[in-house]
N, C-alpha and C. Protein backbone atom coordinates (compact mmCIF):
# COMPACT_ATOMS: atom_id res chain seq x y z
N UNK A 1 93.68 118.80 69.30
CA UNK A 1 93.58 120.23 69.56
C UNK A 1 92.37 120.49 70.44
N UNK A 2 92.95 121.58 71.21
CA UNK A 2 91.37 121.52 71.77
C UNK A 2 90.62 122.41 71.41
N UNK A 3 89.55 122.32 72.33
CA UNK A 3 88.32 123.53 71.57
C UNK A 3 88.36 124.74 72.12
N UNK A 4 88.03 125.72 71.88
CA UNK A 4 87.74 126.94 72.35
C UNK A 4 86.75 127.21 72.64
N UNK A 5 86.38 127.59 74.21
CA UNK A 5 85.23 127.59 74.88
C UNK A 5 85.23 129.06 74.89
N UNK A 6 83.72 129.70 74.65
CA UNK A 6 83.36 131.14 73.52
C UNK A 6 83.22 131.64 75.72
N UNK A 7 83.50 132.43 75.55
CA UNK A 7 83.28 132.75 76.95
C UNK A 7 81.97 134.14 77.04
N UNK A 8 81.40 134.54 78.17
CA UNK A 8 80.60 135.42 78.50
C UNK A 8 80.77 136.97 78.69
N UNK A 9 79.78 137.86 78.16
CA UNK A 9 79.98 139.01 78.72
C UNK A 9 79.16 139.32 79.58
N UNK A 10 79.81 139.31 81.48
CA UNK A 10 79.02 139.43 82.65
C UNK A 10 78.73 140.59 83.06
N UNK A 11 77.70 141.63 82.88
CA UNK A 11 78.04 143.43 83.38
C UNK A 11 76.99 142.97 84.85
N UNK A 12 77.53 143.55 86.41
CA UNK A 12 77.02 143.61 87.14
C UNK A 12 76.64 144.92 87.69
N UNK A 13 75.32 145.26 87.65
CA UNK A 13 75.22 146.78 88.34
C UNK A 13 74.93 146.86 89.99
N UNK A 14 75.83 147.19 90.48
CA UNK A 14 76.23 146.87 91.52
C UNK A 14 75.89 148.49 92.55
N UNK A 15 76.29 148.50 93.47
CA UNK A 15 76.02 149.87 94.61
C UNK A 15 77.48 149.77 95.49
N UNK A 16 77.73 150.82 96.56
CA UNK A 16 78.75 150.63 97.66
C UNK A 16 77.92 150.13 98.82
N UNK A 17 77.55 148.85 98.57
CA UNK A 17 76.94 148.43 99.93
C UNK A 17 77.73 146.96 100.23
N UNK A 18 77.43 146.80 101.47
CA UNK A 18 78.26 145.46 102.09
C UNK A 18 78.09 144.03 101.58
N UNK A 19 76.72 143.93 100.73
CA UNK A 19 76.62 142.54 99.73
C UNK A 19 77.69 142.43 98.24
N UNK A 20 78.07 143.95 98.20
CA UNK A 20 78.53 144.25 96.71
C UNK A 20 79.80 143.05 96.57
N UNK A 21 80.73 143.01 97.36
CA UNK A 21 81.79 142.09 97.23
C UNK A 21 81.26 140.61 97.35
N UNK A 22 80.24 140.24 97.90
CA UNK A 22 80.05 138.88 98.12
C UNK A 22 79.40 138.60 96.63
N UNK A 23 78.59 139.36 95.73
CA UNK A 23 78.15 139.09 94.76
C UNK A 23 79.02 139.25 93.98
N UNK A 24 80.10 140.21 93.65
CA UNK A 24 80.88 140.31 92.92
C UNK A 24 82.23 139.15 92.82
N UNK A 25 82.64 138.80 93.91
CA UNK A 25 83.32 137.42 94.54
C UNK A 25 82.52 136.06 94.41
N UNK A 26 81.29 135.77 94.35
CA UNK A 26 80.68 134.70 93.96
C UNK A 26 80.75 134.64 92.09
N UNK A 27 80.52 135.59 91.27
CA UNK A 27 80.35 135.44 90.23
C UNK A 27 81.84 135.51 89.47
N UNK A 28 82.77 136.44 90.07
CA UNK A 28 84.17 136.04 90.08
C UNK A 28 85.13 134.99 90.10
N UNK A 29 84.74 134.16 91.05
CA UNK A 29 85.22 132.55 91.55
C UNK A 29 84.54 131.69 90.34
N UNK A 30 83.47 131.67 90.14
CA UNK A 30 82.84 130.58 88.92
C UNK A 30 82.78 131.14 87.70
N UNK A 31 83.31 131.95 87.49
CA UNK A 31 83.53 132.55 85.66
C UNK A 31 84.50 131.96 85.11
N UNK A 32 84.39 131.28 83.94
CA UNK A 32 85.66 130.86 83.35
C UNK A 32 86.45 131.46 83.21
N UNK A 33 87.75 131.24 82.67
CA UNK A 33 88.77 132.59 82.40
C UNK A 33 88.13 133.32 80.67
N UNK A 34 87.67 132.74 79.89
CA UNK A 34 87.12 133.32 78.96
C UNK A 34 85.93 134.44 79.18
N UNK A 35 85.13 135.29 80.18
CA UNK A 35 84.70 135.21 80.13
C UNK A 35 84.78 136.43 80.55
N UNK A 36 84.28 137.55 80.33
CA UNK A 36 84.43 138.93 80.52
C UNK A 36 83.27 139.29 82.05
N UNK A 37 83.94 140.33 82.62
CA UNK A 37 83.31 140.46 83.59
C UNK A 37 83.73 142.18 83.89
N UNK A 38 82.78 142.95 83.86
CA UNK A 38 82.19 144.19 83.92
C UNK A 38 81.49 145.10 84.94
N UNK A 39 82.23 145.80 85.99
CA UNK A 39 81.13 145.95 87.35
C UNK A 39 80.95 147.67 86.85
N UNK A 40 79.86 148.40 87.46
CA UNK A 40 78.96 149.40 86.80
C UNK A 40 78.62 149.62 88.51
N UNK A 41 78.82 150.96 89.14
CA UNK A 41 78.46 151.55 90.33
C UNK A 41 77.37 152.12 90.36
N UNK A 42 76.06 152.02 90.27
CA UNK A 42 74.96 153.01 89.97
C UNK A 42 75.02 154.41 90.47
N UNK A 43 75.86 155.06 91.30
CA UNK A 43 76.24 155.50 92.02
C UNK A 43 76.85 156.78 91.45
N UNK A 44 77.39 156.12 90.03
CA UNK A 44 78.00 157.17 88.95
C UNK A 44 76.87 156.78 87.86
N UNK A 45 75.52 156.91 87.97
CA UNK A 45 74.82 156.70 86.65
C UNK A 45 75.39 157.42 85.26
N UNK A 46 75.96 158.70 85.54
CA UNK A 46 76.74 159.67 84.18
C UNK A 46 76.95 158.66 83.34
N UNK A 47 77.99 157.65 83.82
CA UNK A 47 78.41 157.07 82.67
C UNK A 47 78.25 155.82 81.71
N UNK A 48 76.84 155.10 82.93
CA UNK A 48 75.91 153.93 82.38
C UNK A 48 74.76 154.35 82.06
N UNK A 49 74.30 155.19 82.16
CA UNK A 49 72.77 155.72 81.85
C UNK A 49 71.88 154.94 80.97
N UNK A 50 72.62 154.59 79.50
CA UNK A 50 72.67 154.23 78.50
C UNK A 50 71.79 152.68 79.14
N UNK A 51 73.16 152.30 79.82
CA UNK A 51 73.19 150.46 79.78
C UNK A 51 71.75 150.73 80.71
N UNK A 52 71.55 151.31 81.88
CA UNK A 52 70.61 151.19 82.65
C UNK A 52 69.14 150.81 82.12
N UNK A 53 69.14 152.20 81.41
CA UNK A 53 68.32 152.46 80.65
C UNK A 53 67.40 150.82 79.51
N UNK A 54 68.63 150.32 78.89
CA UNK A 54 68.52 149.79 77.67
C UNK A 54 68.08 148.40 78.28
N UNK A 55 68.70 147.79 80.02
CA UNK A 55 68.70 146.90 80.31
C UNK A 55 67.45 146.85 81.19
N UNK A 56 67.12 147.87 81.51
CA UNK A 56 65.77 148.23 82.38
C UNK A 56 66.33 147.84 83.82
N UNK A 57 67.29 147.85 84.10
CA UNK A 57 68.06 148.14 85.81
C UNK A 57 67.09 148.46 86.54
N UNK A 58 66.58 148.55 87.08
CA UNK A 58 65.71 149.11 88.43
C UNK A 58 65.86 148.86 89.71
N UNK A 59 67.18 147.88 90.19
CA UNK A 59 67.71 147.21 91.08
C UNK A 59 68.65 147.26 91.37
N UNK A 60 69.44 146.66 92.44
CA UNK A 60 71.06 146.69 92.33
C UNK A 60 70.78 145.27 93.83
N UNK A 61 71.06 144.36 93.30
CA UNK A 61 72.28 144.12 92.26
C UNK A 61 71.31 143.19 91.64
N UNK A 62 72.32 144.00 89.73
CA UNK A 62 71.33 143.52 88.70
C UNK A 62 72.36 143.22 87.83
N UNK A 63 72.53 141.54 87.43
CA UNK A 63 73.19 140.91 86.73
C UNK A 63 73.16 140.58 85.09
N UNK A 64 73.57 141.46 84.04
CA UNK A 64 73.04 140.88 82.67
C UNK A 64 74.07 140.32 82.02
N UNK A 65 73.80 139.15 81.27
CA UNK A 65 74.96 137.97 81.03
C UNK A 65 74.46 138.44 79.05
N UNK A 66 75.77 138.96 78.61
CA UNK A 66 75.42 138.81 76.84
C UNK A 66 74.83 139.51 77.07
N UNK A 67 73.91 140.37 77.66
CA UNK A 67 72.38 141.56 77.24
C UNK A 67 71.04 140.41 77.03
N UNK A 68 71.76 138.86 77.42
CA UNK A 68 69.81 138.66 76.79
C UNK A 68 69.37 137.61 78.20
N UNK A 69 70.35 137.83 79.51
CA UNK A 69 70.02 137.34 80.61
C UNK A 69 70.01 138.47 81.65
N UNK A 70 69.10 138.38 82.36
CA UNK A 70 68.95 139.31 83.77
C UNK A 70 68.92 138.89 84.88
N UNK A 71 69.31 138.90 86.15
CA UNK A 71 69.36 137.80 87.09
C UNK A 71 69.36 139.26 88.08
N UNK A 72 68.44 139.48 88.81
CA UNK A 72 68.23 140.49 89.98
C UNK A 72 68.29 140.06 91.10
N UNK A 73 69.16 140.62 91.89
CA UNK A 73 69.41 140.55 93.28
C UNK A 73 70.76 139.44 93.80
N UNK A 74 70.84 138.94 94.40
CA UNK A 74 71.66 138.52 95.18
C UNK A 74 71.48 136.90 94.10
N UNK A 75 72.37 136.56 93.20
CA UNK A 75 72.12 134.87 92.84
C UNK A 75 72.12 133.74 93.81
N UNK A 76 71.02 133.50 93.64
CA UNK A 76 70.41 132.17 95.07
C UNK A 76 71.10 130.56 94.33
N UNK A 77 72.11 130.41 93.42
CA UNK A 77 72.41 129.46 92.80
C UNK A 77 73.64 129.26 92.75
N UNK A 78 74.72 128.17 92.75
CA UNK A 78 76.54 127.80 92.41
C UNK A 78 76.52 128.69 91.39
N UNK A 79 77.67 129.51 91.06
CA UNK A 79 77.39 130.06 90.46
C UNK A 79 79.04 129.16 89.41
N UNK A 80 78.76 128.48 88.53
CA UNK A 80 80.04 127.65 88.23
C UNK A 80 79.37 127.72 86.15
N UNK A 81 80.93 128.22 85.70
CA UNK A 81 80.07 128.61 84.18
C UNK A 81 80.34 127.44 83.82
N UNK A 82 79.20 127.46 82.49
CA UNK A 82 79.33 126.26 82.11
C UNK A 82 77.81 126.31 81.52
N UNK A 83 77.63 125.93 79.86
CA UNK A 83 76.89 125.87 79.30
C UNK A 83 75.50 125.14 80.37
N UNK A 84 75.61 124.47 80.97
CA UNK A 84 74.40 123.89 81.68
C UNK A 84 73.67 125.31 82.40
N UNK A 85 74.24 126.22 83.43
CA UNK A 85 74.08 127.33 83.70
C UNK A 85 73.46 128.29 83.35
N UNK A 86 74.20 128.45 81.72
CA UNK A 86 73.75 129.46 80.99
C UNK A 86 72.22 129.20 80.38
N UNK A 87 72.04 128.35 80.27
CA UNK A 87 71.30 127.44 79.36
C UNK A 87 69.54 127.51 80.78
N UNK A 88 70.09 127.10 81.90
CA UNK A 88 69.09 127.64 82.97
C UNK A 88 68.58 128.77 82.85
N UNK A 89 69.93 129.95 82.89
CA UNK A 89 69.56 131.04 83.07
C UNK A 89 69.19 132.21 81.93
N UNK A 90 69.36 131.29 80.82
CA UNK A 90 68.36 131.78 79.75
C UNK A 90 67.05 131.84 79.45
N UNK A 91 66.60 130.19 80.66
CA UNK A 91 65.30 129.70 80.47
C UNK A 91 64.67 130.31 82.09
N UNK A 92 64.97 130.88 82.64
CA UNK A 92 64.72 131.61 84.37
C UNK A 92 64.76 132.49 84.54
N UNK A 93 65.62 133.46 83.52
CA UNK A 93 66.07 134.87 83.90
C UNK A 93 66.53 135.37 82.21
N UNK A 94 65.07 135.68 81.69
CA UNK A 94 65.91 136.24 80.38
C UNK A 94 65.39 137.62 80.58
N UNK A 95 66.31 138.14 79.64
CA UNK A 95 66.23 140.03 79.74
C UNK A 95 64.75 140.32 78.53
N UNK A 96 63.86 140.92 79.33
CA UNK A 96 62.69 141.23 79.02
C UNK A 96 63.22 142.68 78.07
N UNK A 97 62.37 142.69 76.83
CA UNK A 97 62.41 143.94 76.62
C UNK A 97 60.91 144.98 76.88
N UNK A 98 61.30 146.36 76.61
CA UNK A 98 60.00 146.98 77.49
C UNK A 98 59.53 147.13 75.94
């Protein structure tokens, strides 16, 4: 039998600017299929305020993986899931609280 690989919750806060698809298409292509993926327009804050707020957003584009990773700006890395990854980007990019 095989195993069940626990997959991610990816929220990207993103803008209407011309990087938005290349970041959203890079993290798209290397997500497992388990793995939830969430895009947020800052653009309509009304209805993220909350997440902004809670995640300390101050950027776009601002990547939080689970709520306890933050990865700002454009990811300079393969972006291919996979516990090795996560495991980086827990130890490189964790979500600070204020």
């Amino acid at each position: 039998m095989d195993s069940v690989k626990k997959g991610h919750t990816i929220e990207i806060f993103s803008a209407n600017c011309p990087l938005r698809k290349h970041v959203i298409d890079t993290i798209e292509i290397g997500k497992c299929e388990g793995c939830k993926l969430a895009i947020y327009d800052v653009n309509n804050m009304t209805e993220i305020k909350v997440k902004i707020k809670d995640y300390g957003v101050k950027s776009v584009h601002t990547t939080i993986i689970d709520g306890k990773i933050k990865v700002m700006g454009i990811p300079d890395f393969p972006w291919i899931c996979g516990e090795d990854l996560y495991k980086k980007l827990r130890k490189d990019h964790p979500l600070k609280g204020d």
